[in-house]
C-alpha atoms as a PDB file:
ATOM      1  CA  UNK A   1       0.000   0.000   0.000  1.00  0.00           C
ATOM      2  CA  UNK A   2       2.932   2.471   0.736  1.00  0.00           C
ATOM      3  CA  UNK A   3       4.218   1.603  -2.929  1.00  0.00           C
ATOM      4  CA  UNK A   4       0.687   2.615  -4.068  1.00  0.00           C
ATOM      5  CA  UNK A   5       0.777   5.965  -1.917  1.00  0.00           C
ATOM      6  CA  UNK A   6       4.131   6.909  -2.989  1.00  0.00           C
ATOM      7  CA  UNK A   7       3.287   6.346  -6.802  1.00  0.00           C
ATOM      8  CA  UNK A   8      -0.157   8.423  -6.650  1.00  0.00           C
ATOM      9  CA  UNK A   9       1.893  12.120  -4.784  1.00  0.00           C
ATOM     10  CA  UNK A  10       4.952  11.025  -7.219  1.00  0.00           C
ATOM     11  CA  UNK A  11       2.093  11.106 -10.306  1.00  0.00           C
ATOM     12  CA  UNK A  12       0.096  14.220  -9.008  1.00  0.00           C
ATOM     13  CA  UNK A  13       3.312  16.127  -7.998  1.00  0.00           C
ATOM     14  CA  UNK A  14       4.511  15.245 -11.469  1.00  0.00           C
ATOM     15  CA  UNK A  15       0.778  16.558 -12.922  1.00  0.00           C
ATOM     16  CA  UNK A  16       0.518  20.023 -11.286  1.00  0.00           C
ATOM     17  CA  UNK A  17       3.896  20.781 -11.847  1.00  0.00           C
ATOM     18  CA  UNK A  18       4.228  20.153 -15.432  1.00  0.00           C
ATOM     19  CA  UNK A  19       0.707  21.899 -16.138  1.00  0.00           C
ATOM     20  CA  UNK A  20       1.764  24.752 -13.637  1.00  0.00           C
ATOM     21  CA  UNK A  21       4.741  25.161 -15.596  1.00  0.00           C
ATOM     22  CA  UNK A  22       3.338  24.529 -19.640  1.00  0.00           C
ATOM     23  CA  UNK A  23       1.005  27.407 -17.830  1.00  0.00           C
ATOM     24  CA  UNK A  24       3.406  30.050 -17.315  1.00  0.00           C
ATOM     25  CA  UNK A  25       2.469  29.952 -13.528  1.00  0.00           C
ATOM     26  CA  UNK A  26       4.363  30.470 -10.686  1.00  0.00           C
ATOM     27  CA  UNK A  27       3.790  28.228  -7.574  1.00  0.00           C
ATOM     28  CA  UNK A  28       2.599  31.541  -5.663  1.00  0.00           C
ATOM     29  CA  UNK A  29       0.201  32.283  -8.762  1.00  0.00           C
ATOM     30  CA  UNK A  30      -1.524  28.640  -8.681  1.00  0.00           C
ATOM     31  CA  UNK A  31      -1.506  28.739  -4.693  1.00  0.00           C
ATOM     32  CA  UNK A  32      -3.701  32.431  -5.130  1.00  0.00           C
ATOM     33  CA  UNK A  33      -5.812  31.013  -7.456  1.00  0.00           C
ATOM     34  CA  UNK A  34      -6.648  27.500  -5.824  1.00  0.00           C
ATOM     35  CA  UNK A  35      -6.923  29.429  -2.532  1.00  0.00           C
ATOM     36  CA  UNK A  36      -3.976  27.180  -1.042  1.00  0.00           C
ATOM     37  CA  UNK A  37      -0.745  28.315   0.623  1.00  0.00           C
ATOM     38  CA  UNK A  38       2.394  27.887  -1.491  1.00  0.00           C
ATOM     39  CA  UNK A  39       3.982  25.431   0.732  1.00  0.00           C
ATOM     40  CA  UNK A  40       0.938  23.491  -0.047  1.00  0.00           C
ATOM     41  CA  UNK A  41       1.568  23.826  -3.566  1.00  0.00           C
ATOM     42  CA  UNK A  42       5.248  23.018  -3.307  1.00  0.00           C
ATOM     43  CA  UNK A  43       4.694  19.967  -1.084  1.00  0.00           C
ATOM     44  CA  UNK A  44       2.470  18.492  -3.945  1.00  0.00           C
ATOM     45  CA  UNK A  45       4.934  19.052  -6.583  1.00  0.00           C
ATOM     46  CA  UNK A  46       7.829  17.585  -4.512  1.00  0.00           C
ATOM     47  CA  UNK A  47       5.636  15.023  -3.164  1.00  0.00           C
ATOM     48  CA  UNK A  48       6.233  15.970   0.639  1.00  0.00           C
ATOM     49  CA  UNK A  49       3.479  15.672   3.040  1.00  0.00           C
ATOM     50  CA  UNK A  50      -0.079  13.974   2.316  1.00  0.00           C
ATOM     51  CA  UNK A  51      -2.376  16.814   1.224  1.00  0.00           C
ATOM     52  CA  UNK A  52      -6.192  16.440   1.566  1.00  0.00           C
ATOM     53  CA  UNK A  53      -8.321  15.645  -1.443  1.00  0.00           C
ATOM     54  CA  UNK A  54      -9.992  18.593  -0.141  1.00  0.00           C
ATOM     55  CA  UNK A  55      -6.949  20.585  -0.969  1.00  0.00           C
ATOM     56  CA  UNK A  56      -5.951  18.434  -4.119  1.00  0.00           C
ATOM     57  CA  UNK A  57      -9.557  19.169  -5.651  1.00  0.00           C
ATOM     58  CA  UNK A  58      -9.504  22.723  -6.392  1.00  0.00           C
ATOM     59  CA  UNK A  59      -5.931  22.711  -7.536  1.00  0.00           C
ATOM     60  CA  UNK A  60      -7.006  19.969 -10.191  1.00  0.00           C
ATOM     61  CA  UNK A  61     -10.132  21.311 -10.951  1.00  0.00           C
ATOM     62  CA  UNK A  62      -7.878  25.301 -11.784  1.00  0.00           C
ATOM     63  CA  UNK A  63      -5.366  22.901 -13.865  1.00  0.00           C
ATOM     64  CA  UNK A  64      -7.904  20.924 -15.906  1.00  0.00           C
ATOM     65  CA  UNK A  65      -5.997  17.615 -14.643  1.00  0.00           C
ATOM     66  CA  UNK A  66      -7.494  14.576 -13.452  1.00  0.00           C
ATOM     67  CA  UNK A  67      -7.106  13.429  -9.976  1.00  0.00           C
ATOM     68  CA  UNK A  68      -8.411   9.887 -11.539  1.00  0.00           C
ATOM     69  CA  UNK A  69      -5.439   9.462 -13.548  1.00  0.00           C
ATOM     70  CA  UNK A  70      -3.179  10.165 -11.375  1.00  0.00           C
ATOM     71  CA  UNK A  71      -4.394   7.063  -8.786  1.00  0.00           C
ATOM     72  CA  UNK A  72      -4.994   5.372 -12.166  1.00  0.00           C
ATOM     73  CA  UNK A  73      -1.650   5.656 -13.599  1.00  0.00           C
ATOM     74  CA  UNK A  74      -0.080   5.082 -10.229  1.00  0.00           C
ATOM     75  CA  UNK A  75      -2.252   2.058  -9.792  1.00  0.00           C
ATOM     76  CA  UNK A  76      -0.989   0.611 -12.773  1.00  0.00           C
ATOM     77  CA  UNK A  77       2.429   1.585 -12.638  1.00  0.00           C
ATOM     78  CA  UNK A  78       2.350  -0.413  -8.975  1.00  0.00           C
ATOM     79  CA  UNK A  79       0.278  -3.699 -10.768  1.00  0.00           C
ATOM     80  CA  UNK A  80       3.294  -3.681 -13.323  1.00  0.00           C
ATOM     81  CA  UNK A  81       6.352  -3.537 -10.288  1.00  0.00           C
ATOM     82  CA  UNK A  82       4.745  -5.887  -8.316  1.00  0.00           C
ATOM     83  CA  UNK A  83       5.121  -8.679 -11.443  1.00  0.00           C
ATOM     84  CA  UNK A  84       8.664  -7.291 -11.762  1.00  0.00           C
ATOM     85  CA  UNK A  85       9.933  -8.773  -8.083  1.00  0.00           C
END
């Protein structure tokens, strides 16, 4: 389950930064506009802490990314490691 964990913040963080970034926003820009703190935001994008869907939510929904597909891609990326060992 940790594996799992770790994969799904490594995806996200991976997510908000690259949109953030093809966006031209800085981290305190996206913080302002998701109404977040921009520790918050740079916790997600360097996968420290374990933010709160609650907090996750209106980042993804001012990105346009899917929180979905992170879990989904990190589900599958886990699936995949697991047949490696």
């Amino acid at each position: 389950m940790r594996m799992l964990m770790d994969a799904v913040k490594k995806k996200l963080g991976y997510m908000v930064r690259s949109e953030r970034e093809r966006r031209g926003l800085s981290q305190a820009k996206l913080a302002e506009q998701a109404g977040v703190s921009t520790r918050t935001i740079s916790d997600i994008e360097t996968c420290n802490g374990n933010p709160e869907l609650a907090t996750l939510i209106p980042i993804a929904q001012f990105l346009d990314i899917s929180i979905d597909a992170a879990v989904q891609d990190a589900v599958s990326y886990t699936h995949l490691r697991a047949h490696e060992t």
